[in-house]
PDB file of N, CA and C in Angstrom:
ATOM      1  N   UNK A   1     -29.755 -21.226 -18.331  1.00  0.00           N
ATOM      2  CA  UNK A   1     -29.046 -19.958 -18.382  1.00  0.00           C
ATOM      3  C   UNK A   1     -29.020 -19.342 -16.987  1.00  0.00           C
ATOM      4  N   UNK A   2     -27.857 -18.814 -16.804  1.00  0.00           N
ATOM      5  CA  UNK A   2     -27.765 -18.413 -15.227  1.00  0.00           C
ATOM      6  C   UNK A   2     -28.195 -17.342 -14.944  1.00  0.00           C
ATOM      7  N   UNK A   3     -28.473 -16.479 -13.913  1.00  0.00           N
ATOM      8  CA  UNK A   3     -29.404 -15.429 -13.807  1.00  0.00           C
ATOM      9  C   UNK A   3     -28.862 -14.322 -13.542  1.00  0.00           C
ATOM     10  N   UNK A   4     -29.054 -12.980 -13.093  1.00  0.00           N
ATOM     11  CA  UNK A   4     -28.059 -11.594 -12.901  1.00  0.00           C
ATOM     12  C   UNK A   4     -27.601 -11.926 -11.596  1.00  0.00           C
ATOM     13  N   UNK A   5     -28.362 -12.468 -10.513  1.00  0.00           N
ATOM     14  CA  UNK A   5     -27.298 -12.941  -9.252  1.00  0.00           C
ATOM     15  C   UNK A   5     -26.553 -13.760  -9.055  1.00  0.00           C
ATOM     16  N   UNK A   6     -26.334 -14.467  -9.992  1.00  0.00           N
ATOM     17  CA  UNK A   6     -24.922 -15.613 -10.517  1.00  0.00           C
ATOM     18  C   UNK A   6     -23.826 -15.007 -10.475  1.00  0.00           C
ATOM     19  N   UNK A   7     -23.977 -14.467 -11.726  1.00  0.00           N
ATOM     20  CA  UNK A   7     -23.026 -13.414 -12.323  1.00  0.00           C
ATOM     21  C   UNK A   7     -22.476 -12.438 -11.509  1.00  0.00           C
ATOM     22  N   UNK A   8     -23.263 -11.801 -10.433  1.00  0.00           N
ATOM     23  CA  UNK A   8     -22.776 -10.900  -9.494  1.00  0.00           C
ATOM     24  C   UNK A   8     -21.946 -11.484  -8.372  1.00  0.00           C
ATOM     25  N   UNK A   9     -22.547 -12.728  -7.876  1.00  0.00           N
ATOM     26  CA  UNK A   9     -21.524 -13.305  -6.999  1.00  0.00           C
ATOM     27  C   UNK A   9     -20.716 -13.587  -7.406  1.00  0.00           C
ATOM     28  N   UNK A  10     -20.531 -14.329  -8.811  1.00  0.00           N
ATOM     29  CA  UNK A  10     -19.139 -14.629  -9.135  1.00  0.00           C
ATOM     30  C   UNK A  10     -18.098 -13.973  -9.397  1.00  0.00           C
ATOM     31  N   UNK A  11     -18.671 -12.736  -9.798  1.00  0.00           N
ATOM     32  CA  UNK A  11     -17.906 -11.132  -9.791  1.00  0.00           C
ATOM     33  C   UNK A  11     -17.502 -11.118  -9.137  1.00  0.00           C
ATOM     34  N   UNK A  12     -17.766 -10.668  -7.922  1.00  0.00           N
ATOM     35  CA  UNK A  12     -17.514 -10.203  -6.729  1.00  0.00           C
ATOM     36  C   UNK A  12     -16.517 -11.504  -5.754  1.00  0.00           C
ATOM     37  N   UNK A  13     -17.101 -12.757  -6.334  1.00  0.00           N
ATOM     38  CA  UNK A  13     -15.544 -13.094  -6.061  1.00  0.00           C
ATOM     39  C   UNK A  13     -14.455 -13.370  -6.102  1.00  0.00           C
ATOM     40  N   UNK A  14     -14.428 -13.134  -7.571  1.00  0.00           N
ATOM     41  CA  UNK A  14     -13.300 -12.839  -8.766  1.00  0.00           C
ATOM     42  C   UNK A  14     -12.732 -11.597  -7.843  1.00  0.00           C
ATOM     43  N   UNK A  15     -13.217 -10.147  -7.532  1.00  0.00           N
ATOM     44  CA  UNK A  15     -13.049  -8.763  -7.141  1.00  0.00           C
ATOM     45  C   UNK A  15     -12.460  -9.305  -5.984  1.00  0.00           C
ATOM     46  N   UNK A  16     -12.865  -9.669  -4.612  1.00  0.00           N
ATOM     47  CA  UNK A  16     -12.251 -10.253  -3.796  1.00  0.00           C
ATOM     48  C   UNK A  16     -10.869 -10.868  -3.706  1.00  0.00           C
ATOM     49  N   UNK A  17     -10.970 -11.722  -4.701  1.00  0.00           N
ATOM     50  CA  UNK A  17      -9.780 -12.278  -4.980  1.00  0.00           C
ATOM     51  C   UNK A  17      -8.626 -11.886  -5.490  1.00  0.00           C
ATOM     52  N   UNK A  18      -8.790 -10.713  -6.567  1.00  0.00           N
ATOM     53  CA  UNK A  18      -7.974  -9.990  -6.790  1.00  0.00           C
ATOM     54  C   UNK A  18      -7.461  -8.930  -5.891  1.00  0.00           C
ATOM     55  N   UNK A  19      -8.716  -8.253  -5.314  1.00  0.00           N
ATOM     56  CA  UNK A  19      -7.804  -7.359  -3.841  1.00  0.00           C
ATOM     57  C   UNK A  19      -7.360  -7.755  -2.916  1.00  0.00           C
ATOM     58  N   UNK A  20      -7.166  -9.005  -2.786  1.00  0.00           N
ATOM     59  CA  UNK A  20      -6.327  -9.934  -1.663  1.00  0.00           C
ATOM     60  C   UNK A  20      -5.460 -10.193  -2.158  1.00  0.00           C
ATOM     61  N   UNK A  21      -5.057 -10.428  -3.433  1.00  0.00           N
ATOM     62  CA  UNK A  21      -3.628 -10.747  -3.832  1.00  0.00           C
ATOM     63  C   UNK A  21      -2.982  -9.445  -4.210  1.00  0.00           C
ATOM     64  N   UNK A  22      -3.953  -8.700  -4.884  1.00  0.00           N
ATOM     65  CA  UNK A  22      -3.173  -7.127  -4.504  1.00  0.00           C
ATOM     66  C   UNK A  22      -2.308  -6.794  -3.115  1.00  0.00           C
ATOM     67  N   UNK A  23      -3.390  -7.133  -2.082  1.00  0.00           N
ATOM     68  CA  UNK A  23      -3.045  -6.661  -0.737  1.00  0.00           C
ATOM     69  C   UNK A  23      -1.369  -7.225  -0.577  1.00  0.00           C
ATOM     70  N   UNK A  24      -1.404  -8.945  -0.576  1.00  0.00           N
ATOM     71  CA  UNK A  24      -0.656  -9.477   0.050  1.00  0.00           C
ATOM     72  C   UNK A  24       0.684  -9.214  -1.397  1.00  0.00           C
ATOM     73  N   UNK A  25       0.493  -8.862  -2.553  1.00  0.00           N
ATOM     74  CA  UNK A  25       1.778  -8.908  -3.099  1.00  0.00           C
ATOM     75  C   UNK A  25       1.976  -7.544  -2.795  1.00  0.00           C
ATOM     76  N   UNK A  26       1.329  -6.458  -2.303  1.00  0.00           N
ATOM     77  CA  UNK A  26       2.101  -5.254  -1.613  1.00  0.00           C
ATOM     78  C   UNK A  26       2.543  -5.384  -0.665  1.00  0.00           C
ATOM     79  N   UNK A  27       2.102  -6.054   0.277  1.00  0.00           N
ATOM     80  CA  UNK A  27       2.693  -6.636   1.309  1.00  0.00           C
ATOM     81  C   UNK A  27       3.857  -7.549   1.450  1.00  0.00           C
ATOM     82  N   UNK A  28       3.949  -8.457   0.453  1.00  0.00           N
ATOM     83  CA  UNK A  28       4.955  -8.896   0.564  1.00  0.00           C
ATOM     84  C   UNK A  28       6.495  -8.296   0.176  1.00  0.00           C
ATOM     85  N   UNK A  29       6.311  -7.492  -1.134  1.00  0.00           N
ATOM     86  CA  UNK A  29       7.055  -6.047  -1.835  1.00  0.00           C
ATOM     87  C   UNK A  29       7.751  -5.668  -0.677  1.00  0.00           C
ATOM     88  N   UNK A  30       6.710  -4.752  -0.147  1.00  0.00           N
ATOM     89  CA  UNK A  30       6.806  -3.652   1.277  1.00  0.00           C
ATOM     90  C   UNK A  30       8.036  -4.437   2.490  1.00  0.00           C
ATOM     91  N   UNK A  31       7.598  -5.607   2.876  1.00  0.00           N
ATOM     92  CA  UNK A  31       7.686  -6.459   3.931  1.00  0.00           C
ATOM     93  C   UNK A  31       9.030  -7.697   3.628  1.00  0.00           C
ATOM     94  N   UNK A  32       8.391  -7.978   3.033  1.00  0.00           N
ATOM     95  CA  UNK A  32       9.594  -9.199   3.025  1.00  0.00           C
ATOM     96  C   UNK A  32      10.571  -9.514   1.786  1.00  0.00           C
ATOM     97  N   UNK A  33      10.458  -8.298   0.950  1.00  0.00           N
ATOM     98  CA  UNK A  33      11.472  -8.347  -0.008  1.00  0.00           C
ATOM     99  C   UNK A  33      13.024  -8.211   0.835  1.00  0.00           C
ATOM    100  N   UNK A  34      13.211  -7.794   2.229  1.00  0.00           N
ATOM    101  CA  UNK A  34      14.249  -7.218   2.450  1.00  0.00           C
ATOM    102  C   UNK A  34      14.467  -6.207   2.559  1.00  0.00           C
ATOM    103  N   UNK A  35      13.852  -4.968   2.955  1.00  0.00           N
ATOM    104  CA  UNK A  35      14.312  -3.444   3.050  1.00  0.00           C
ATOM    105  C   UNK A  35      14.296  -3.336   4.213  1.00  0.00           C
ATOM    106  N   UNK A  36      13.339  -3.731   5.460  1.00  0.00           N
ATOM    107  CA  UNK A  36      13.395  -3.525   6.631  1.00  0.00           C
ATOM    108  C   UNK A  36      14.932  -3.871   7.395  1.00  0.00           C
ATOM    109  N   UNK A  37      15.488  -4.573   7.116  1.00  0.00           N
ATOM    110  CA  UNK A  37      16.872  -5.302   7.703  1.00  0.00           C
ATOM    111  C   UNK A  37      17.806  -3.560   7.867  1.00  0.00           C
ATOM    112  N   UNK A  38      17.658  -3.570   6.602  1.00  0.00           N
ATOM    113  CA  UNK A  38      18.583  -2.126   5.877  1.00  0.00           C
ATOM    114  C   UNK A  38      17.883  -1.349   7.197  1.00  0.00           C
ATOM    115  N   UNK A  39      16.657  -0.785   6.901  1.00  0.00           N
ATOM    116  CA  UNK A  39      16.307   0.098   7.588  1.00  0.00           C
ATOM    117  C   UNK A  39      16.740   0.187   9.050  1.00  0.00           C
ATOM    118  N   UNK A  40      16.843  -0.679   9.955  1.00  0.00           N
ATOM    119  CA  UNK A  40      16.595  -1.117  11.480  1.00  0.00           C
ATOM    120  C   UNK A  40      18.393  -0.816  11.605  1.00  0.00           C
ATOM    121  N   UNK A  41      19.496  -1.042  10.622  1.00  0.00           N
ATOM    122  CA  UNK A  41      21.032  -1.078  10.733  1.00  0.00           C
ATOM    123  C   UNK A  41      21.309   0.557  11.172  1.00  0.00           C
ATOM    124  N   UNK A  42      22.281   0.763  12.390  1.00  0.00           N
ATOM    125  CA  UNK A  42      22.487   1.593  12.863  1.00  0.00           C
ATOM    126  C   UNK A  42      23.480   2.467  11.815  1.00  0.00           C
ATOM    127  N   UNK A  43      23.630   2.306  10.603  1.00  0.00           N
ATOM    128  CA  UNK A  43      24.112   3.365   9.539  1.00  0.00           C
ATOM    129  C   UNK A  43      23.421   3.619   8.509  1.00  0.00           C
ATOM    130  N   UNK A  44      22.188   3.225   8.606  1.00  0.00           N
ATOM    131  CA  UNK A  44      20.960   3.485   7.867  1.00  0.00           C
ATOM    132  C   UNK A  44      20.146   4.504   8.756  1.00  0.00           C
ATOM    133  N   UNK A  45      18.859   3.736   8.688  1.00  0.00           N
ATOM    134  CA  UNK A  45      17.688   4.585   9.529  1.00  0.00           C
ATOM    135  C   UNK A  45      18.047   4.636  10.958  1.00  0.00           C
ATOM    136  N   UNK A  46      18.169   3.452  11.383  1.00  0.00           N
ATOM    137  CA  UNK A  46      18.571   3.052  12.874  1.00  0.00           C
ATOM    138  C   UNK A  46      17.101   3.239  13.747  1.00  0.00           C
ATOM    139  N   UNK A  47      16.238   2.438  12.943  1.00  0.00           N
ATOM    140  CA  UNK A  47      14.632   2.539  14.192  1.00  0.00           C
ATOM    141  C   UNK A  47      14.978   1.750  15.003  1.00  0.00           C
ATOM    142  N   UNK A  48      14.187   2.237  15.766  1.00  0.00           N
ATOM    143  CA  UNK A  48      14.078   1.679  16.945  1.00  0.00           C
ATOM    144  C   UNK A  48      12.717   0.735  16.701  1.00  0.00           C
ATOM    145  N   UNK A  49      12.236  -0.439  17.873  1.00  0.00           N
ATOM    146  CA  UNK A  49      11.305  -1.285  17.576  1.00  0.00           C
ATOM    147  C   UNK A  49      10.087  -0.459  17.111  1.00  0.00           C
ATOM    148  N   UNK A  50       9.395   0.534  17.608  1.00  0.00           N
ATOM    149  CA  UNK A  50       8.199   0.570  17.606  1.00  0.00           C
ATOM    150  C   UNK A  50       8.197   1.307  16.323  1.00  0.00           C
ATOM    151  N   UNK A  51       9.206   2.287  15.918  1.00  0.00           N
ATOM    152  CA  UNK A  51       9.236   2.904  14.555  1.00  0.00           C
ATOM    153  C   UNK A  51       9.241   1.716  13.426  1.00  0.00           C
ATOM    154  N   UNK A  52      10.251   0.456  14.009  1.00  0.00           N
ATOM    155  CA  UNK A  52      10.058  -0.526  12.700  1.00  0.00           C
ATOM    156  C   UNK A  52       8.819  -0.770  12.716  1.00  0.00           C
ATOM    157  N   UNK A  53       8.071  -1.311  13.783  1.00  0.00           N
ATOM    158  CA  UNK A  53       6.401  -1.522  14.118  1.00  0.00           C
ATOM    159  C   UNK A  53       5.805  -0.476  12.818  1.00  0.00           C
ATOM    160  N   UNK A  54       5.799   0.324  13.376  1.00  0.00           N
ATOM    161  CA  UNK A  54       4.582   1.761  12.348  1.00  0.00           C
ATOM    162  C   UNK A  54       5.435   1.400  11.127  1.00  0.00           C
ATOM    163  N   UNK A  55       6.684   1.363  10.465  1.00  0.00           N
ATOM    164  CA  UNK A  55       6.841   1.190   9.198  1.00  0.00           C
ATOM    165  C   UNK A  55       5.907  -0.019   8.427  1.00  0.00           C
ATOM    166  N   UNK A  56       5.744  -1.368   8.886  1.00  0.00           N
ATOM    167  CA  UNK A  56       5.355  -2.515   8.816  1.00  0.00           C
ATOM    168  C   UNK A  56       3.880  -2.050   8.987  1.00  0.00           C
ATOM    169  N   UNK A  57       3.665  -1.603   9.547  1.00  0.00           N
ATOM    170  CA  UNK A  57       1.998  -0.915   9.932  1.00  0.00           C
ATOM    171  C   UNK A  57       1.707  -0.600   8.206  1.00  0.00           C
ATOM    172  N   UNK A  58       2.479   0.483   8.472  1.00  0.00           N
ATOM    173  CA  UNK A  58       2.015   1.823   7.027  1.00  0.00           C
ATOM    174  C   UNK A  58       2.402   1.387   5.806  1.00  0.00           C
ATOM    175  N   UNK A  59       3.549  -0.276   5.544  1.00  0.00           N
ATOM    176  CA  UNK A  59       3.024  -0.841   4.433  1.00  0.00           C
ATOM    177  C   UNK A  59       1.709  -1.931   4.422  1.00  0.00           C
ATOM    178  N   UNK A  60       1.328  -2.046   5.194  1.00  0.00           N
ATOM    179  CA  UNK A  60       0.186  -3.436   5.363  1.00  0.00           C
ATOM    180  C   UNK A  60      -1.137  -2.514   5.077  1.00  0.00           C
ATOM    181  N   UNK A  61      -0.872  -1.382   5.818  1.00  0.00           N
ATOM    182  CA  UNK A  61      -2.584  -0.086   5.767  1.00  0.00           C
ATOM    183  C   UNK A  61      -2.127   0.168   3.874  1.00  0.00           C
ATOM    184  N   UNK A  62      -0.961   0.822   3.519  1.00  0.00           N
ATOM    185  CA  UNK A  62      -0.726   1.359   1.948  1.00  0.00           C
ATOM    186  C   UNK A  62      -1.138  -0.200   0.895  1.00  0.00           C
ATOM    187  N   UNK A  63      -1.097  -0.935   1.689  1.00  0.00           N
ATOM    188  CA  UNK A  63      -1.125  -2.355   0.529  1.00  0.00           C
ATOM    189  C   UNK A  63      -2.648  -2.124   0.541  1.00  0.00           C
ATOM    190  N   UNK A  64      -3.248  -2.579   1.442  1.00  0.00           N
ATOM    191  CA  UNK A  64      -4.651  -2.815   1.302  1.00  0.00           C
ATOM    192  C   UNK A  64      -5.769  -1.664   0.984  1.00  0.00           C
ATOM    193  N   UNK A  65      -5.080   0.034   0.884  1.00  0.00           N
ATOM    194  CA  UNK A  65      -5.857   1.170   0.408  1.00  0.00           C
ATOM    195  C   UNK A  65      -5.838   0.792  -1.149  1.00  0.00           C
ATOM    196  N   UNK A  66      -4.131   0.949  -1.427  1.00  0.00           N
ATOM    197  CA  UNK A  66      -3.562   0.790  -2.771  1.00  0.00           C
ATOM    198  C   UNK A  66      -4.642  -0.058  -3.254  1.00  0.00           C
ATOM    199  N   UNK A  67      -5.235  -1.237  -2.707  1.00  0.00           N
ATOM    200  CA  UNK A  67      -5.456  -2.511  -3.365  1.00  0.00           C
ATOM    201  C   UNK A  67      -6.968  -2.056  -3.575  1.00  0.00           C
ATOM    202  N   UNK A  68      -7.538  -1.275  -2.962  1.00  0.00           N
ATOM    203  CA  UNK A  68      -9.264  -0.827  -3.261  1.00  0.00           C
ATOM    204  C   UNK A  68      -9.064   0.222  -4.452  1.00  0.00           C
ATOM    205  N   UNK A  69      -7.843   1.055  -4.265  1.00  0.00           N
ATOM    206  CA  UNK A  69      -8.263   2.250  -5.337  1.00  0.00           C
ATOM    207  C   UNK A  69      -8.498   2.230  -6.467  1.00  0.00           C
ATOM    208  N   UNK A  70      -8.738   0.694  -7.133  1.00  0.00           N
ATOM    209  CA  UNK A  70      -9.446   0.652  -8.379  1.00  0.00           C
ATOM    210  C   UNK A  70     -11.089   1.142  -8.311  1.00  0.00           C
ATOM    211  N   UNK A  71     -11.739   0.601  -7.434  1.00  0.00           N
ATOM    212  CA  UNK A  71     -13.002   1.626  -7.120  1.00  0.00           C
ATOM    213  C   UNK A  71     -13.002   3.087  -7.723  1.00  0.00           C
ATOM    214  N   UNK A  72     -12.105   4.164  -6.995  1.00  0.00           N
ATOM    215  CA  UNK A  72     -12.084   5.544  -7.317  1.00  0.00           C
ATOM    216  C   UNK A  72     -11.601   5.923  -9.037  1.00  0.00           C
ATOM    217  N   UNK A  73     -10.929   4.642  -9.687  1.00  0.00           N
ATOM    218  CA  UNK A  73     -10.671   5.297 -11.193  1.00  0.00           C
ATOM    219  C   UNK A  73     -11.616   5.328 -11.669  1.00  0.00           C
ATOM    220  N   UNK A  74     -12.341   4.073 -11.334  1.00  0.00           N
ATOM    221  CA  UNK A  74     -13.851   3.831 -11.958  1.00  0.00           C
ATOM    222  C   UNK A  74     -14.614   4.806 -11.805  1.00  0.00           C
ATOM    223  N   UNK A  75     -15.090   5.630 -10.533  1.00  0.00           N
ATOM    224  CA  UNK A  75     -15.955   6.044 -10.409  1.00  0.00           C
ATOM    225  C   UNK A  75     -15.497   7.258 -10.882  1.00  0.00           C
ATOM    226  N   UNK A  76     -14.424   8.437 -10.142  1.00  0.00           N
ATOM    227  CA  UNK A  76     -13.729   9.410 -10.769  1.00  0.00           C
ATOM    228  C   UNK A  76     -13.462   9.707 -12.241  1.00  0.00           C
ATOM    229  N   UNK A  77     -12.694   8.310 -12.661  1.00  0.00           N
ATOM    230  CA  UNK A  77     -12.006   8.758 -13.853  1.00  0.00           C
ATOM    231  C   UNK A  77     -10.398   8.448 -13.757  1.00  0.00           C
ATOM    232  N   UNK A  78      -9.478   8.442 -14.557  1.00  0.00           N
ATOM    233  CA  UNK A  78      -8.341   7.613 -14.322  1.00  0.00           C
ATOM    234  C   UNK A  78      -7.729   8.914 -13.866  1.00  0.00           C
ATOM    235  N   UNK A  79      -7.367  10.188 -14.452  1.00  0.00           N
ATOM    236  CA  UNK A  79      -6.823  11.157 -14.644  1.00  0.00           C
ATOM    237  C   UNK A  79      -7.320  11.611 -12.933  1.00  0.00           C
ATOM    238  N   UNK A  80      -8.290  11.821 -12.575  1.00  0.00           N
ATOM    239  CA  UNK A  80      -8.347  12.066 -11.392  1.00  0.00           C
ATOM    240  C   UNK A  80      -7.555  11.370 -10.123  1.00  0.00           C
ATOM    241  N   UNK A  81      -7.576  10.024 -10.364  1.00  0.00           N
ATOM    242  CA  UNK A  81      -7.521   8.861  -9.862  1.00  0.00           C
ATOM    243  C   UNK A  81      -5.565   9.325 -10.203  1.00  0.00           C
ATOM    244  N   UNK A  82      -4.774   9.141 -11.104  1.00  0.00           N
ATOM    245  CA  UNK A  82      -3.194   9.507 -11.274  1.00  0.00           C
ATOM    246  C   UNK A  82      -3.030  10.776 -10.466  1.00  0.00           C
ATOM    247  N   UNK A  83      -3.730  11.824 -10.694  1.00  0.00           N
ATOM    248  CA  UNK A  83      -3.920  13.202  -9.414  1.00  0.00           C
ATOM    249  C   UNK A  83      -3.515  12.850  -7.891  1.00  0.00           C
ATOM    250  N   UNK A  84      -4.265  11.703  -7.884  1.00  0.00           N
ATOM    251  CA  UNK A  84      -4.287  11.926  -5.963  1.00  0.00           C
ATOM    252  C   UNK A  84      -3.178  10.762  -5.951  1.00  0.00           C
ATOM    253  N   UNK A  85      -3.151   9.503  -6.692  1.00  0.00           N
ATOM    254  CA  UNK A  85      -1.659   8.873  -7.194  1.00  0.00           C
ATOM    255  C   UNK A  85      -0.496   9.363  -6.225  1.00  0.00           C
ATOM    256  N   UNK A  86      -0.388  10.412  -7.335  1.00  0.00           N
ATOM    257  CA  UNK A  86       0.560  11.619  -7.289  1.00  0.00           C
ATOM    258  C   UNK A  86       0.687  12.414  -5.927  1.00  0.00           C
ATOM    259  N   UNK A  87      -0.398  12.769  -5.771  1.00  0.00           N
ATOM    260  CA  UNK A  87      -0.092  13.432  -4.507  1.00  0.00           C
ATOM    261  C   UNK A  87       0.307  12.832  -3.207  1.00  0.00           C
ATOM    262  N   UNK A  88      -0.045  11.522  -2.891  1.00  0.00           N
ATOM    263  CA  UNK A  88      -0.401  10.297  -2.260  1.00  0.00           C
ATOM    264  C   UNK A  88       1.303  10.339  -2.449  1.00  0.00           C
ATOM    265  N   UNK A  89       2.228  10.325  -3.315  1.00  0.00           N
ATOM    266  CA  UNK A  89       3.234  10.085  -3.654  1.00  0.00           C
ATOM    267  C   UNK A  89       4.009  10.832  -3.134  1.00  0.00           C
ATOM    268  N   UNK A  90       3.965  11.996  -3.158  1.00  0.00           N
ATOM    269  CA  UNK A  90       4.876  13.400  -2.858  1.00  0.00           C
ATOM    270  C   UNK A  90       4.941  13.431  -1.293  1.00  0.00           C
ATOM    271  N   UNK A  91       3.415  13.129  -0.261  1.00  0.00           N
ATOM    272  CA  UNK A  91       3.636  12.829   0.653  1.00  0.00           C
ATOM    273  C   UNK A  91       4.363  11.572   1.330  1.00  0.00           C
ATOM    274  N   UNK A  92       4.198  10.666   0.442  1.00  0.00           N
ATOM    275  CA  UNK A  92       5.411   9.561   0.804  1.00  0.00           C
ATOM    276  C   UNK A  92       6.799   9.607   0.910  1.00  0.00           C
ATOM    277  N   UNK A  93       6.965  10.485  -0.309  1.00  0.00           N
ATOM    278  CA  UNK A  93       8.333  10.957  -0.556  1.00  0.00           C
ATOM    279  C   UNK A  93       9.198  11.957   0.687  1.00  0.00           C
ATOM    280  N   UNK A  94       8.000  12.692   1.295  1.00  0.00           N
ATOM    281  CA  UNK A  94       8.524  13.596   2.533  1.00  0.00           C
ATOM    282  C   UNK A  94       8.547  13.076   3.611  1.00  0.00           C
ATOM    283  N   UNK A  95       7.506  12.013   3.752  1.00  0.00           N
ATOM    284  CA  UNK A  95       7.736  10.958   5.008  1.00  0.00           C
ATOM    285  C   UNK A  95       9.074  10.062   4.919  1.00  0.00           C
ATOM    286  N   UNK A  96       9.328   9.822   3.709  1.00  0.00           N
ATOM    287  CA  UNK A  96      10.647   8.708   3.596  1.00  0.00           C
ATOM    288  C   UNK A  96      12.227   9.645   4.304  1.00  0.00           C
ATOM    289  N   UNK A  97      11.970  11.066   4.543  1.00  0.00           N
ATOM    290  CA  UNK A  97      13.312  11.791   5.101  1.00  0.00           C
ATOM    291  C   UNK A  97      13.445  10.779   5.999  1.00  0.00           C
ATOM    292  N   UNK A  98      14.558  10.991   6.372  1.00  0.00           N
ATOM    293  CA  UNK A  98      15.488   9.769   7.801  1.00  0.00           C
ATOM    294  C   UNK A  98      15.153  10.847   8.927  1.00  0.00           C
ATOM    295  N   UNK A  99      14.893  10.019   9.782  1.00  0.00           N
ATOM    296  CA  UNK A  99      14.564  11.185  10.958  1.00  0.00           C
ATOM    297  C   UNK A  99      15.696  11.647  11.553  1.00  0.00           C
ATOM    298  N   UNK A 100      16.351  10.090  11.527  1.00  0.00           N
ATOM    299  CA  UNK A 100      18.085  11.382  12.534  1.00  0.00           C
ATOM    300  C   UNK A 100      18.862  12.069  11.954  1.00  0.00           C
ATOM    301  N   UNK A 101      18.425  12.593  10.742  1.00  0.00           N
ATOM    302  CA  UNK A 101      18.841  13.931   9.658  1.00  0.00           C
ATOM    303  C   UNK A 101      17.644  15.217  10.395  1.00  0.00           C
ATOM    304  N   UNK A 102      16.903  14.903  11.029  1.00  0.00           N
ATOM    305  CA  UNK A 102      15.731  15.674  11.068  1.00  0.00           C
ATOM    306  C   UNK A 102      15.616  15.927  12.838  1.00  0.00           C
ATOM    307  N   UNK A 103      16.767  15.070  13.769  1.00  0.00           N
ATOM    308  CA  UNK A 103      16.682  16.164  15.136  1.00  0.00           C
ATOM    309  C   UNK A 103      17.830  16.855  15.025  1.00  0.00           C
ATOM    310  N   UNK A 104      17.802  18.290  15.855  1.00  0.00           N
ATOM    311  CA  UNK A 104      18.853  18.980  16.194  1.00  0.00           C
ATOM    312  C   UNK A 104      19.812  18.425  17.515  1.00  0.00           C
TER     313      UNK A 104
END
C-alpha cells in the first residue's frame, strides 16, 4: 500500500500538468487563434511593434494567472473567486478601448 507521500507527488503532478495545459491552451486561444493579424491591420487597432509585443505579453502573463486561480476558489470560496472574475473582467473590458479612438 502506498504511503501519504506517493499520493502527494502524484497529485501534484497531475496539478502541474493541468496548469500547463491551462497555461498553453490560453495561450494558444489568446495567440495563435488569429486575432493579432486583425489587430496589427491599419483599419483595426493599427499597433505598432512594441504595443503588439505587450498585447502577446498580457495574454501569456493572463494565461498563466488565469491558470493558478483555481487555488483562490478553493481557498476563498467560488462566489468570491466569480467577484474578482468579474472585476478582473470589467478592467479588461476598459483596456480593450482602441487607443487611436483615445488621442486627441
Amino acid at each position: 500500500m502506498a504511503d501519504s507521500g506517493e499520493y502527494r507527488s502524484t497529485l501534484r503532478q497531475i496539478m502541474i500538468n493541468a496548469t500547463l495545459g491551462g497555461l498553453l491552451f490560453g495561450y494558444d486561444t489568446g495567440v495563435v487563434n488569429g486575432a493579432l493579424p486583425f489587430m496589427v491591420a491599419p483599419d483595426q487597432l493599427n499597433l505598432d511593434p512594441l504595443q503588439e509585443g505587450m498585447v502577446v505579453s498580457a495574454l501569456l502573463v493572463g494565461a498563466a494567472v488565469g491558470s493558478f486561480c483555481g487555488k483562490l476558489a478553493d481557498i476563498q470560496g467560488r462566489k468570491t473567486a466569480f467577484g474578482f472574475v468579474q472585476k478582473a473582467r470589467v478592467g479588461s473590458s476598459l483596456k480593450g478601448v482602441p487607443l487611436n479612438r483615445l488621442r486627441f
